[in-house]
Structures are given as structure tokens and as C-alpha cells.
PDB file of N, CA and C in Angstrom:
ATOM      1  N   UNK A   1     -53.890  48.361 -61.542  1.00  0.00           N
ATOM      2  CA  UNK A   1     -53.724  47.854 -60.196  1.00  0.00           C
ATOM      3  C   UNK A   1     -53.466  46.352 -60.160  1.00  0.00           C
ATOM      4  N   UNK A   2     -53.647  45.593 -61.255  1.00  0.00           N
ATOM      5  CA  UNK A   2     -53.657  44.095 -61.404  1.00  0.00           C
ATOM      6  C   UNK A   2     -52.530  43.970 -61.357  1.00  0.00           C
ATOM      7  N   UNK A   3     -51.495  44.535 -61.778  1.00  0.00           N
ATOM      8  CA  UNK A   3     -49.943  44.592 -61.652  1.00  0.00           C
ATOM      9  C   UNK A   3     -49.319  45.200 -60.332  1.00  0.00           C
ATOM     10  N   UNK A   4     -49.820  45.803 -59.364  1.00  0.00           N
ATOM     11  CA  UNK A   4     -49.578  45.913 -58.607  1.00  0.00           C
ATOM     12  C   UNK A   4     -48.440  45.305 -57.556  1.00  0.00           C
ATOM     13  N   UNK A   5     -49.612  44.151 -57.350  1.00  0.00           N
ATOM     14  CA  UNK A   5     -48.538  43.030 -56.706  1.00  0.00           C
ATOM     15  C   UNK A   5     -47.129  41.900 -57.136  1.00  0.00           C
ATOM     16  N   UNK A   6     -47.193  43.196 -57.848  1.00  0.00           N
ATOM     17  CA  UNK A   6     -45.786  42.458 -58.717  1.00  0.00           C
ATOM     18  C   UNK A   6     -44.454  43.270 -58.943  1.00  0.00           C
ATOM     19  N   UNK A   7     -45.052  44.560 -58.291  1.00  0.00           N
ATOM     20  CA  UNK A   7     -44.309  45.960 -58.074  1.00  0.00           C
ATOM     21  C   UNK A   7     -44.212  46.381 -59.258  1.00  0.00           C
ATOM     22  N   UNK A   8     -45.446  46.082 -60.024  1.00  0.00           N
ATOM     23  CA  UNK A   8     -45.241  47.396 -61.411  1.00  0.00           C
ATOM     24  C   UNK A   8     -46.474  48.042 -61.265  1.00  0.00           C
ATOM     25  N   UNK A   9     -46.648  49.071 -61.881  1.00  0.00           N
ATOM     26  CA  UNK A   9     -47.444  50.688 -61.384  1.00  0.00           C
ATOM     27  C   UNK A   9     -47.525  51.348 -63.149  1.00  0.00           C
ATOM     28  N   UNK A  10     -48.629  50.342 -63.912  1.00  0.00           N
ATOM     29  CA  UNK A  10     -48.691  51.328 -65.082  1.00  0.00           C
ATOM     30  C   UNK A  10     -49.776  51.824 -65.296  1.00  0.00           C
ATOM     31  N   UNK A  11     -50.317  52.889 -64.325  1.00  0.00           N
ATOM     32  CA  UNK A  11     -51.438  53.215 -64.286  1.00  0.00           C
ATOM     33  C   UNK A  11     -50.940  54.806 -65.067  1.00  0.00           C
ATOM     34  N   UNK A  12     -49.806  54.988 -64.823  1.00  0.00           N
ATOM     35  CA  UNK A  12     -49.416  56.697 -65.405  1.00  0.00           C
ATOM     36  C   UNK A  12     -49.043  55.941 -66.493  1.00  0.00           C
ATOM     37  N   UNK A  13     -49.013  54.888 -67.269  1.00  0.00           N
ATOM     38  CA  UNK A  13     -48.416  55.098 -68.338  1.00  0.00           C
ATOM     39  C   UNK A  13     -49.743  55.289 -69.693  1.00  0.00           C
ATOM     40  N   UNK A  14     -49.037  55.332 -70.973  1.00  0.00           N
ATOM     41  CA  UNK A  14     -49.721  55.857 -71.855  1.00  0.00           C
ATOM     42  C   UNK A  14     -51.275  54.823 -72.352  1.00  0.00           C
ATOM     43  N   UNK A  15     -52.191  54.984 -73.180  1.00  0.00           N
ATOM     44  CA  UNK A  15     -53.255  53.886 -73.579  1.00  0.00           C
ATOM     45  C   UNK A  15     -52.623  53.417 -74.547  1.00  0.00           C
ATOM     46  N   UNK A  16     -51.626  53.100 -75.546  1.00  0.00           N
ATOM     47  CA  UNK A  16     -50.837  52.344 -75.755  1.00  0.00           C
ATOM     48  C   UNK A  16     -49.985  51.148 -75.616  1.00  0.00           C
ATOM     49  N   UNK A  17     -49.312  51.756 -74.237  1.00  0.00           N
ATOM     50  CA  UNK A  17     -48.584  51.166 -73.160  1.00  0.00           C
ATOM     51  C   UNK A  17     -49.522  50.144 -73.007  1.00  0.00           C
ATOM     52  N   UNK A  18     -50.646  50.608 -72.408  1.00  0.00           N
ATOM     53  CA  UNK A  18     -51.502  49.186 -71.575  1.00  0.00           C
ATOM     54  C   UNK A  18     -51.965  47.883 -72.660  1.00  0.00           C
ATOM     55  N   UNK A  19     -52.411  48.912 -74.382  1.00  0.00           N
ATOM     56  CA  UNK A  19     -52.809  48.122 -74.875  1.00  0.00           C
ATOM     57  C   UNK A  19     -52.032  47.148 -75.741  1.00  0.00           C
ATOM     58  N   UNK A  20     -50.670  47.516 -75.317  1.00  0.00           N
ATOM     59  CA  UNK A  20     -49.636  46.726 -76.092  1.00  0.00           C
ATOM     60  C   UNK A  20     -49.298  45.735 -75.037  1.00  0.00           C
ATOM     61  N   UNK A  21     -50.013  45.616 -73.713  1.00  0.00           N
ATOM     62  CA  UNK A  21     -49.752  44.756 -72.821  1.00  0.00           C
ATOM     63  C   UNK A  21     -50.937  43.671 -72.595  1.00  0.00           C
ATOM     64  N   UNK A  22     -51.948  44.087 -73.121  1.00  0.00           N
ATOM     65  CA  UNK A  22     -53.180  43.778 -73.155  1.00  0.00           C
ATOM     66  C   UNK A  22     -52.675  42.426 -74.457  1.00  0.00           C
ATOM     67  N   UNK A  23     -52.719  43.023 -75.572  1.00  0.00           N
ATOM     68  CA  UNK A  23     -52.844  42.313 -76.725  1.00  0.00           C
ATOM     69  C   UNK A  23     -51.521  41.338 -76.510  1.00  0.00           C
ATOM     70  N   UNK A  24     -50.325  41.208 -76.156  1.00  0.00           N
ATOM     71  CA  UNK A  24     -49.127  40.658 -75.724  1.00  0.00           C
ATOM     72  C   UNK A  24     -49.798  39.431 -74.871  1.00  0.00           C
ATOM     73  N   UNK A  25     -50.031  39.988 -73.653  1.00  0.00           N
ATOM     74  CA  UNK A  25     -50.079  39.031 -73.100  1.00  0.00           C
ATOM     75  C   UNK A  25     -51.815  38.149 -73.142  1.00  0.00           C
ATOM     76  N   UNK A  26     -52.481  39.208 -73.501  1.00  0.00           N
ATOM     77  CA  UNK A  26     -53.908  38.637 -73.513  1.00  0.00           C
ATOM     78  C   UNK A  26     -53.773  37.708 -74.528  1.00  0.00           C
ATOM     79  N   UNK A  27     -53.291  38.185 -75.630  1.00  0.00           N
ATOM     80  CA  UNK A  27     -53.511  37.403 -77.091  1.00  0.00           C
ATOM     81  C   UNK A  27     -52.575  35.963 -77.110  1.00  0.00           C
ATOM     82  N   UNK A  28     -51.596  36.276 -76.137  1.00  0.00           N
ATOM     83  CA  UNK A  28     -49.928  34.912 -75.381  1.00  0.00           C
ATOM     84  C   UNK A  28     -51.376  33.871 -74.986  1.00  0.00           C
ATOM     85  N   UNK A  29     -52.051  34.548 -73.826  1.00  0.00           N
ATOM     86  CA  UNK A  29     -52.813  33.568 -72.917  1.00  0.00           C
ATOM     87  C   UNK A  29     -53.913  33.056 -74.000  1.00  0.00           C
ATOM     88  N   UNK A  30     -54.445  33.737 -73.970  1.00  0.00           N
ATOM     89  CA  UNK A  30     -55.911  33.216 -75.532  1.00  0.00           C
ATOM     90  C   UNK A  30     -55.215  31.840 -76.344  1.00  0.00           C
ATOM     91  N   UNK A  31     -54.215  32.579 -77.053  1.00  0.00           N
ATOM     92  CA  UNK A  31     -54.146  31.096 -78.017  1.00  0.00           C
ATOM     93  C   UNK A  31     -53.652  29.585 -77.206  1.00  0.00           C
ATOM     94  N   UNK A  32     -52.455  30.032 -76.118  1.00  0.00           N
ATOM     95  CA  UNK A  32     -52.187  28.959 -75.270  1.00  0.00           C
ATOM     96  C   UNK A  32     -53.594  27.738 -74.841  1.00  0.00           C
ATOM     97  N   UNK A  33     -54.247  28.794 -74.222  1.00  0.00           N
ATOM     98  CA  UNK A  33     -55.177  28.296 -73.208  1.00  0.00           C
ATOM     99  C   UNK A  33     -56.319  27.393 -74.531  1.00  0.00           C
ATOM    100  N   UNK A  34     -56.623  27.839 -75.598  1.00  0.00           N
ATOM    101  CA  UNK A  34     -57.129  27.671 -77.017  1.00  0.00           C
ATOM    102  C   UNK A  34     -56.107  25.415 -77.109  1.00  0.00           C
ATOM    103  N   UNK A  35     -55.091  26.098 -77.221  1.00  0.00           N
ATOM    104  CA  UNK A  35     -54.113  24.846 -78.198  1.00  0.00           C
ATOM    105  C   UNK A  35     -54.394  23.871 -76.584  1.00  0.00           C
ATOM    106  N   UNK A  36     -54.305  24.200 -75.255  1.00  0.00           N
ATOM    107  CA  UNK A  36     -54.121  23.646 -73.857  1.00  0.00           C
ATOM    108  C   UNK A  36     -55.936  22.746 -73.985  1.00  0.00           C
ATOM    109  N   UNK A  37     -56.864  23.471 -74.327  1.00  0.00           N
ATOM    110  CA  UNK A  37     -58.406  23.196 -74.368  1.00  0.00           C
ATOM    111  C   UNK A  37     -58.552  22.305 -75.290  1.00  0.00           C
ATOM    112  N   UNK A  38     -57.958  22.326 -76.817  1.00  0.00           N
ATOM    113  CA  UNK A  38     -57.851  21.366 -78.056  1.00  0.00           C
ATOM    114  C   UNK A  38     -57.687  19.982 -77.388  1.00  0.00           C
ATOM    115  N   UNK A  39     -56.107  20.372 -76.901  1.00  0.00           N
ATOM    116  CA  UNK A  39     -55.410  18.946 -77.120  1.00  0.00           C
ATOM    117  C   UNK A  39     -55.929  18.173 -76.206  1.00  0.00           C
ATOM    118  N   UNK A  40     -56.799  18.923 -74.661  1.00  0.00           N
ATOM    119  CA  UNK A  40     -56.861  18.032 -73.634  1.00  0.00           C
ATOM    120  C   UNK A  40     -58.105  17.423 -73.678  1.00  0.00           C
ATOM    121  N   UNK A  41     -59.231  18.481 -74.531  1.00  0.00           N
ATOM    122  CA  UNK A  41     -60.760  17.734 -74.773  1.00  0.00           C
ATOM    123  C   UNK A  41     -60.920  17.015 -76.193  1.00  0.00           C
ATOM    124  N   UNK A  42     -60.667  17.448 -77.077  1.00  0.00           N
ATOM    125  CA  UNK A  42     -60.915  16.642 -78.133  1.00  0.00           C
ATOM    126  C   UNK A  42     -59.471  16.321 -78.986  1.00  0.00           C
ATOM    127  N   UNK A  43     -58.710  16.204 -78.393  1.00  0.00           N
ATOM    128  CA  UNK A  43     -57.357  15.957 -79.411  1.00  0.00           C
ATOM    129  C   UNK A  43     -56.560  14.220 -79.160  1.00  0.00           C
ATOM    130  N   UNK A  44     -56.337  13.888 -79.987  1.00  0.00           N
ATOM    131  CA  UNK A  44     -55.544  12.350 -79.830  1.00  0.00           C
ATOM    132  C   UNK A  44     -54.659  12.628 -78.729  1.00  0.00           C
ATOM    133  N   UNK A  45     -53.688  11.421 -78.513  1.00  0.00           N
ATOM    134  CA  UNK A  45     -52.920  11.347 -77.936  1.00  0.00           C
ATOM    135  C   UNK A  45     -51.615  12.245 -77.874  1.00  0.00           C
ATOM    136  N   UNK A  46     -51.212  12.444 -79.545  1.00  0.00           N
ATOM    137  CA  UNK A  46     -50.213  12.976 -79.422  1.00  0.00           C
ATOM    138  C   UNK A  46     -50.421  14.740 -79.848  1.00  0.00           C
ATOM    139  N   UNK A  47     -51.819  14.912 -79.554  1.00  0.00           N
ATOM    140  CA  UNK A  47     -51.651  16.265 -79.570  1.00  0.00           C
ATOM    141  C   UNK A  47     -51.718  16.885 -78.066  1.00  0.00           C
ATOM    142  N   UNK A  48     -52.633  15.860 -77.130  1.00  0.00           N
ATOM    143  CA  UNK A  48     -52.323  16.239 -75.617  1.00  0.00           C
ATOM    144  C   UNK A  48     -50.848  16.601 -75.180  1.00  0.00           C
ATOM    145  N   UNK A  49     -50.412  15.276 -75.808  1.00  0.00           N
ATOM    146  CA  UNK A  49     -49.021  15.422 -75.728  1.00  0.00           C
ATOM    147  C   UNK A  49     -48.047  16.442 -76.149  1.00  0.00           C
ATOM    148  N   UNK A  50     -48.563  16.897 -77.279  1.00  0.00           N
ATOM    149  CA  UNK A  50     -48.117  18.702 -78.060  1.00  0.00           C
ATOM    150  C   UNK A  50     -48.389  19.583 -77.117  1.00  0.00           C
ATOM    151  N   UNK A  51     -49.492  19.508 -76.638  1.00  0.00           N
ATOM    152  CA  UNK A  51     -49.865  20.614 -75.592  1.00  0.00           C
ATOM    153  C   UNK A  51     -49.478  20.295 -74.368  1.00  0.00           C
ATOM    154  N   UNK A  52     -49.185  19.531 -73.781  1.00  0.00           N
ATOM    155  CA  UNK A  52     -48.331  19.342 -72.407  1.00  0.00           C
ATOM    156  C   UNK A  52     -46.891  20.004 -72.247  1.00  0.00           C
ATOM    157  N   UNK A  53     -46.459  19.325 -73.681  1.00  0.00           N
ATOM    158  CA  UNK A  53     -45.110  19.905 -74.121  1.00  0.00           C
ATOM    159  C   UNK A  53     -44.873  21.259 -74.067  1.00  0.00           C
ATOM    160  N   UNK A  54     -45.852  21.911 -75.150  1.00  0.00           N
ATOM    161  CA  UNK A  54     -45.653  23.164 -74.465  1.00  0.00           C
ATOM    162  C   UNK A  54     -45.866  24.031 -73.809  1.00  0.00           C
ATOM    163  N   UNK A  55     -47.376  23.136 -72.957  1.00  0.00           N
ATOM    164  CA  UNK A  55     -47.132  24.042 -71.556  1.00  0.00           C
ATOM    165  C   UNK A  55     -45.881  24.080 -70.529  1.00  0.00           C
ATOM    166  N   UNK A  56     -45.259  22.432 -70.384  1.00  0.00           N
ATOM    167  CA  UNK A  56     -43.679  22.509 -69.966  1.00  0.00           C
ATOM    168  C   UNK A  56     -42.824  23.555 -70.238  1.00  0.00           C
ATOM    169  N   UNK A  57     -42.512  23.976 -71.754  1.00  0.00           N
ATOM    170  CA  UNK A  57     -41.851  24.457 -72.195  1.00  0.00           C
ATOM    171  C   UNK A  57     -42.005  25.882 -72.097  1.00  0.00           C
ATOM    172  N   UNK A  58     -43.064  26.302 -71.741  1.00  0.00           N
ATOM    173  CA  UNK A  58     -43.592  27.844 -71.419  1.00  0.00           C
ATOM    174  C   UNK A  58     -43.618  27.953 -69.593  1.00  0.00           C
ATOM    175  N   UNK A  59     -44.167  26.735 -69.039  1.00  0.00           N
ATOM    176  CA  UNK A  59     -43.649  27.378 -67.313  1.00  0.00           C
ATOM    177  C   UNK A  59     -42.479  26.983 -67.221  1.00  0.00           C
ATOM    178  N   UNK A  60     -41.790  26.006 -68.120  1.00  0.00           N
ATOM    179  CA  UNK A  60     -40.236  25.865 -67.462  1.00  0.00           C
ATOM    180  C   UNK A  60     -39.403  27.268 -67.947  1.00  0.00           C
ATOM    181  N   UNK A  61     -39.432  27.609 -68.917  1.00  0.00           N
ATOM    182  CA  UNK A  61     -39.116  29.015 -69.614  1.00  0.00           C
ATOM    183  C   UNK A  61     -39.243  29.877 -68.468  1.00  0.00           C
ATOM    184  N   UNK A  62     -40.506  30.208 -68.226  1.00  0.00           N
ATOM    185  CA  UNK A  62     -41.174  31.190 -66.845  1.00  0.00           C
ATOM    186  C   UNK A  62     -40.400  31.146 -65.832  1.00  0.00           C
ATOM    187  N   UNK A  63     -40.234  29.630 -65.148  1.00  0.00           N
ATOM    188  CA  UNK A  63     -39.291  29.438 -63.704  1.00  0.00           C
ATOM    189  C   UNK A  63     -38.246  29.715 -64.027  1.00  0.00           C
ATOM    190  N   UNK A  64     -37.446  29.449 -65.122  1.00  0.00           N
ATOM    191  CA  UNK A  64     -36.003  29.580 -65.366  1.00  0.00           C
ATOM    192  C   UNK A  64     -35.729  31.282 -65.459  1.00  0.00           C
ATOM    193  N   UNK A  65     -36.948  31.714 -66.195  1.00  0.00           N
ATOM    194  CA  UNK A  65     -36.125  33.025 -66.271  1.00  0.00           C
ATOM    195  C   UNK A  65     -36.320  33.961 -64.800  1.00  0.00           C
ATOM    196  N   UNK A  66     -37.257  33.436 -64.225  1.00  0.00           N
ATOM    197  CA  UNK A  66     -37.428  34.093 -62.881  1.00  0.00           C
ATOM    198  C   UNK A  66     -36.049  33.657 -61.754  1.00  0.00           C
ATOM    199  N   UNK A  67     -35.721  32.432 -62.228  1.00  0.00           N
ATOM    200  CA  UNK A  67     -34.531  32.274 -61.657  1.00  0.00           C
ATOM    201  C   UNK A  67     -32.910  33.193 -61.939  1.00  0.00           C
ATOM    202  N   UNK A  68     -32.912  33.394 -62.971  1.00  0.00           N
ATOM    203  CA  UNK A  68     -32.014  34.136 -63.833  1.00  0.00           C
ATOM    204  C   UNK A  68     -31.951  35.725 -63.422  1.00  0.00           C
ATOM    205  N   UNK A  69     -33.523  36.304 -63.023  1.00  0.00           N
ATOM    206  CA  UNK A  69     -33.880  37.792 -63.156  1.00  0.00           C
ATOM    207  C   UNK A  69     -33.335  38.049 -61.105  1.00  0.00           C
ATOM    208  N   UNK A  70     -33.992  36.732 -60.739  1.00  0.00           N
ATOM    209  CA  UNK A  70     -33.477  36.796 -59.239  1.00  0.00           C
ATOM    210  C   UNK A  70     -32.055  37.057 -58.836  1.00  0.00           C
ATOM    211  N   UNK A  71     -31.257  36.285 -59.249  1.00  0.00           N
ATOM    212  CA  UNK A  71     -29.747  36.365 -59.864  1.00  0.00           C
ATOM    213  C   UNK A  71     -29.412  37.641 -59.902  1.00  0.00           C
ATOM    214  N   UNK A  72     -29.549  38.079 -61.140  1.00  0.00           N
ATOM    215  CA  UNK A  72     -29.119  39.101 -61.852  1.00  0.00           C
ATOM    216  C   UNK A  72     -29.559  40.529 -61.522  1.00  0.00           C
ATOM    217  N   UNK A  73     -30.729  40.799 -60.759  1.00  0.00           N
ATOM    218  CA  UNK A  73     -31.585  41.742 -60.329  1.00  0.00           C
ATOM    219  C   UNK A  73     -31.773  41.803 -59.120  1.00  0.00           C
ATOM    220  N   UNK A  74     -31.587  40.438 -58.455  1.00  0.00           N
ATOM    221  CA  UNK A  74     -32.130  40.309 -56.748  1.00  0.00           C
ATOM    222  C   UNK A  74     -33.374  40.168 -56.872  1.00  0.00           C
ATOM    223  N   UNK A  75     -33.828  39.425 -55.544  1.00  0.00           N
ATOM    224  CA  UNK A  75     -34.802  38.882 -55.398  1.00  0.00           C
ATOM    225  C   UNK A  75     -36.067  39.925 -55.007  1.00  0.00           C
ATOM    226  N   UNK A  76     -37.225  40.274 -55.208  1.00  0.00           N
ATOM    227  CA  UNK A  76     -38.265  40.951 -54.983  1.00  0.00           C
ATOM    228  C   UNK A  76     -38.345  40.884 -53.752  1.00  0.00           C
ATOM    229  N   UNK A  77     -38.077  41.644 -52.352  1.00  0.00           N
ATOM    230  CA  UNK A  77     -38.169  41.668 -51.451  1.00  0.00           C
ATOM    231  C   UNK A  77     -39.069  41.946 -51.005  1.00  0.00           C
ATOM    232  N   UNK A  78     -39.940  43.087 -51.652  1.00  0.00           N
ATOM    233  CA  UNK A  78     -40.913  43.638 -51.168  1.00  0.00           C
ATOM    234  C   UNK A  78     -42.679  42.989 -51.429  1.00  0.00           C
ATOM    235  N   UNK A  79     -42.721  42.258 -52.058  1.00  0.00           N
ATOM    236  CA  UNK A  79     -43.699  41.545 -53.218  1.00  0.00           C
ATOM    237  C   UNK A  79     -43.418  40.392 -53.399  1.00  0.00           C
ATOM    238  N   UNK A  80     -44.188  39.551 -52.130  1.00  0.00           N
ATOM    239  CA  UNK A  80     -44.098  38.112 -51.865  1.00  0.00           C
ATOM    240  C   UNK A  80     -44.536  37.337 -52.926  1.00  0.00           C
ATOM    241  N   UNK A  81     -45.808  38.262 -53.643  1.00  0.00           N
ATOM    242  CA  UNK A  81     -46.758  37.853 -54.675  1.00  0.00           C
ATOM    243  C   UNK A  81     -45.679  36.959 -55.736  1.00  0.00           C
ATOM    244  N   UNK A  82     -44.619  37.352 -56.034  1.00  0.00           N
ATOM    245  CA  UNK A  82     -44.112  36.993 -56.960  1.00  0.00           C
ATOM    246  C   UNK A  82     -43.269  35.489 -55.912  1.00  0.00           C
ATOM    247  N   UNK A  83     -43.387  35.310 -55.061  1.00  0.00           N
ATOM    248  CA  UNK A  83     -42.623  33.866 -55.103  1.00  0.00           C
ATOM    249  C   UNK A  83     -44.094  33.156 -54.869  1.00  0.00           C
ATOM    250  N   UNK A  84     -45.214  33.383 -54.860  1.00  0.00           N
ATOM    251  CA  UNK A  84     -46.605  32.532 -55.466  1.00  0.00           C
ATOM    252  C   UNK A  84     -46.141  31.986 -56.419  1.00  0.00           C
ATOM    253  N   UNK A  85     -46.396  33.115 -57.232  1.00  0.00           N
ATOM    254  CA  UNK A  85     -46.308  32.999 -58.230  1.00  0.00           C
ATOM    255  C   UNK A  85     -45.267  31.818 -59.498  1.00  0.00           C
ATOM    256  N   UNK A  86     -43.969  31.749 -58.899  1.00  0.00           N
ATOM    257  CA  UNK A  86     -42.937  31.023 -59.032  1.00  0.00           C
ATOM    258  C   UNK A  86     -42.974  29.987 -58.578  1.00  0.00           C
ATOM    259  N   UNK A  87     -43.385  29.731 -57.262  1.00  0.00           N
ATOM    260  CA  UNK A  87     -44.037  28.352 -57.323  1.00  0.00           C
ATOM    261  C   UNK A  87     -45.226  27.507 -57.746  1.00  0.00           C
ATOM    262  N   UNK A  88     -46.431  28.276 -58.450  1.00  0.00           N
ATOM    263  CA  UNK A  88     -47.351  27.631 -59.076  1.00  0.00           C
ATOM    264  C   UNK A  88     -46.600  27.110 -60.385  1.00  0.00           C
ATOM    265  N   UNK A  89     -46.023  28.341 -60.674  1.00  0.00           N
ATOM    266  CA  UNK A  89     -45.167  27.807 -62.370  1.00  0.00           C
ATOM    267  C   UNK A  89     -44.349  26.675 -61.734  1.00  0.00           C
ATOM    268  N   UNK A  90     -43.526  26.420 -61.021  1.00  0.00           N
ATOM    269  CA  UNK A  90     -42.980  25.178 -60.507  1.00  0.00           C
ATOM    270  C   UNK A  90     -43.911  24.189 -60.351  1.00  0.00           C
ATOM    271  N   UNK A  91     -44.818  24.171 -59.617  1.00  0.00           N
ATOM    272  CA  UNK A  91     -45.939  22.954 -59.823  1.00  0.00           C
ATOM    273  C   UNK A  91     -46.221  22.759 -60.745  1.00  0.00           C
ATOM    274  N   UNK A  92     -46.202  23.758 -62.017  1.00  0.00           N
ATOM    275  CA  UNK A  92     -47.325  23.083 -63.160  1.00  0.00           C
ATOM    276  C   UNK A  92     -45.908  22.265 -63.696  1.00  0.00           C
ATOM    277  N   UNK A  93     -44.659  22.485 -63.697  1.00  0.00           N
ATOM    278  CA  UNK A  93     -43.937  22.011 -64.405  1.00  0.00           C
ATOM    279  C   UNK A  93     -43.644  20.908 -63.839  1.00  0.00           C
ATOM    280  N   UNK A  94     -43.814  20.243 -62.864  1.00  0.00           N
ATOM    281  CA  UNK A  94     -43.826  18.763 -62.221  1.00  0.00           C
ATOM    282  C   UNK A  94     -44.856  18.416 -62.817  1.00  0.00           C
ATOM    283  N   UNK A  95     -46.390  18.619 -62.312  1.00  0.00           N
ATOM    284  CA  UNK A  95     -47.055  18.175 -62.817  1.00  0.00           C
ATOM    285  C   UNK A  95     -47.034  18.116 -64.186  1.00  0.00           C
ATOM    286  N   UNK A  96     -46.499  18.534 -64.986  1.00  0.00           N
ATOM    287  CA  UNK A  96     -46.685  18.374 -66.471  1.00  0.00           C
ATOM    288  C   UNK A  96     -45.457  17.474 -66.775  1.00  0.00           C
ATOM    289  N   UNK A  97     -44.699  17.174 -66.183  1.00  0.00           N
ATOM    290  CA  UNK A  97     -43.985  16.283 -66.525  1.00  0.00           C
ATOM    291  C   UNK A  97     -44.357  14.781 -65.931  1.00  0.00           C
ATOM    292  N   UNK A  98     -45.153  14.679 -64.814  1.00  0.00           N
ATOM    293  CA  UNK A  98     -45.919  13.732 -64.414  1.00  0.00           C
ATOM    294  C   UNK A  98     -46.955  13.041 -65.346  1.00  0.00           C
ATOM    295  N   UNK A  99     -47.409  13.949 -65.967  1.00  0.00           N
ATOM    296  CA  UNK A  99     -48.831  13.991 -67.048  1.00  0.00           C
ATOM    297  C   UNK A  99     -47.415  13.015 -68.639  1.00  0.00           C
ATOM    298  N   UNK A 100     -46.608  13.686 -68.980  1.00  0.00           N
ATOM    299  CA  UNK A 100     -46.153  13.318 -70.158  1.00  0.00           C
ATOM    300  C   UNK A 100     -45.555  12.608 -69.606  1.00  0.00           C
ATOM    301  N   UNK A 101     -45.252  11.485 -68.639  1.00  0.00           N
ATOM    302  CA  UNK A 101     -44.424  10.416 -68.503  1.00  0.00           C
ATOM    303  C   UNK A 101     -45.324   8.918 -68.244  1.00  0.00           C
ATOM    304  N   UNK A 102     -46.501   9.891 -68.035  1.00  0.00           N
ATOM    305  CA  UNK A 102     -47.971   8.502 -67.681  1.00  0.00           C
ATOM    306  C   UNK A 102     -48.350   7.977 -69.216  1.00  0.00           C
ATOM    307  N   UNK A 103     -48.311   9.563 -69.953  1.00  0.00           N
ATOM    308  CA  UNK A 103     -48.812   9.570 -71.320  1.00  0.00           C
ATOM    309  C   UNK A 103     -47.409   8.898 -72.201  1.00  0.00           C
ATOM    310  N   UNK A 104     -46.643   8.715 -71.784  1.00  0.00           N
ATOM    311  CA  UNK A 104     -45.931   7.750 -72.694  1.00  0.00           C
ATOM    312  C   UNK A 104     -45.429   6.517 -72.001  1.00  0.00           C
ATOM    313  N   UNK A 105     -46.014   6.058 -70.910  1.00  0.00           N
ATOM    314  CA  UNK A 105     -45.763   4.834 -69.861  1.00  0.00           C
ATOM    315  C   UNK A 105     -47.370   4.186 -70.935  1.00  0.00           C
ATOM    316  N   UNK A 106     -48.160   4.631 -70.687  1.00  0.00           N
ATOM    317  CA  UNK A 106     -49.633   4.260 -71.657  1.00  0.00           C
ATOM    318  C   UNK A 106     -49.103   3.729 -72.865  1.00  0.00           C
ATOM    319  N   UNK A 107     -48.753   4.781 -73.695  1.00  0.00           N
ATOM    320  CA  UNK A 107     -48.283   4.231 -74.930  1.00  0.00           C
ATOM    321  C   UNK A 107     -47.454   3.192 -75.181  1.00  0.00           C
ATOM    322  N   UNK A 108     -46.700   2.961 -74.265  1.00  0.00           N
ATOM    323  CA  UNK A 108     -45.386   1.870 -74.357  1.00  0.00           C
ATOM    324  C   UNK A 108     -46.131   0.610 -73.884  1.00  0.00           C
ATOM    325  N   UNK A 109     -47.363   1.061 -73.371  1.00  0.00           N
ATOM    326  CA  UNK A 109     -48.649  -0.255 -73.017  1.00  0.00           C
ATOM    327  C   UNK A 109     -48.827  -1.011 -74.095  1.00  0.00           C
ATOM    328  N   UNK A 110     -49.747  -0.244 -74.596  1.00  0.00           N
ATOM    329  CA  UNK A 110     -49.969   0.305 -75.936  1.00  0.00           C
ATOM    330  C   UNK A 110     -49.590  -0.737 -76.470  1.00  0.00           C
ATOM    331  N   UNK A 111     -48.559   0.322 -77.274  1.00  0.00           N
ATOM    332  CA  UNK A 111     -47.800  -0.574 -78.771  1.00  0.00           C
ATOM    333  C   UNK A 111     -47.154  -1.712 -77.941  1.00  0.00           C
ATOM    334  N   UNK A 112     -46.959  -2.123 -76.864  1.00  0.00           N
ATOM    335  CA  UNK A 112     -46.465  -4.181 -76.733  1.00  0.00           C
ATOM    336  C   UNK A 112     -47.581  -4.854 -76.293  1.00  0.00           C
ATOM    337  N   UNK A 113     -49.062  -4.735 -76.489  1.00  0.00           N
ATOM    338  CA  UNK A 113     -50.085  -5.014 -76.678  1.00  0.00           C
ATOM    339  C   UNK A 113     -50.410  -5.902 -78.091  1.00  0.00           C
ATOM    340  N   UNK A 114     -49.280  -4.553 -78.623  1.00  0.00           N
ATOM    341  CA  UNK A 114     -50.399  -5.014 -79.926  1.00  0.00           C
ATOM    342  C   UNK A 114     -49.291  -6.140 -81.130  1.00  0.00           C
TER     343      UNK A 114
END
């Protein structure tokens, strides 16, 4: 039912099915959220910076291809849920480009400091 609001329905499908969706995306989110927790509590500068990067690089991925699937498929008419959705991934990707432009405005402090 967690998929629901997204107009997918894999409640008839096989215990396979779910658990190959489980481990996919559970195991996607785990390590992300893992490398996202590293870099932002105990990691230098340029590993925040690793992990900003590729959180960019994973919601800009996300928005783009939702842009592409809209295109190519039409837009979800029925399942608003999904333009939430498309716009949180749009926020994080401002904000994360906000975050890596402070984090190298700092640095450029930084090194003509020194």
C-alpha cells in the first residue's frame, strides 16, 4: 500500500517481487543515507563535499528522469503524490547546490587567508 500513491499496486505480486524491491531500494537508501550521515557529522570538508555531490547527483538524476518519463509517458494525472514528490527532489537539488557553493565560497576564504 506504500506504493500506492504513486499508482503502483504490488500487493498481487510475488515475495520475491517485493523483496527485490525491498533490498534495491532499501539497501540504495541505507548506504546513501550511511555516506550523507559520514560526511555531514564527522567527515572533513571535502568529504561533506563528496556527499553533497552526490546527493546532487542522485536528486538531479531523480528530477531529470521524472522529467523525461513525463514526456515520454505523460504526466500522472491521477496521483498528485508524485508532483510532491518532484518537487521535494527539486528543493533538495537547490538546496544542495546552495550548500556546495557556501562550501567552496569558505574554502576560497580559506586558502587566501593563508
Amino acid at each position: 500500500d506504500s506504493l500506492a500513491p504513486h499508482g503502483l499496486d504490488v500487493s498481487t505480486q510475488p515475495a520475491s517481487a517485493l523483496a527485490e524491491l525491498r533490498a534495491y531500494y532499501g539497501g540504495t537508501e541505507m548506504v546513501l543515507s550511511y555516506l550523507f550521515g559520514r560526511s555531514f557529522f564527522i567527515g572533513t570538508t571535502n568529504e561533506l563535499r563528496l556527499g553533497l555531490t552526490i546527493s546532487l547527483i542522485v536528486l538531479g538524476c531523480f528530477t531529470l528522469l521524472r522529467v523525461v518519463s513525463y514526456y515520454v509517458d505523460g504526466p500522472p494525472h491521477t496521483h498528485q503524490h508524485a508532483y510532491f514528490i518532484w518537487s521535494v527532489e527539486t528543493i533538495g537539488v537547490f538546496i544542495n547546490l546552495i550548500l556546495l557553493n557556501n562550501i567552496n565560497k569558505m574554502n576560497n576564504v580559506t586558502n587566501k587567508n593563508k
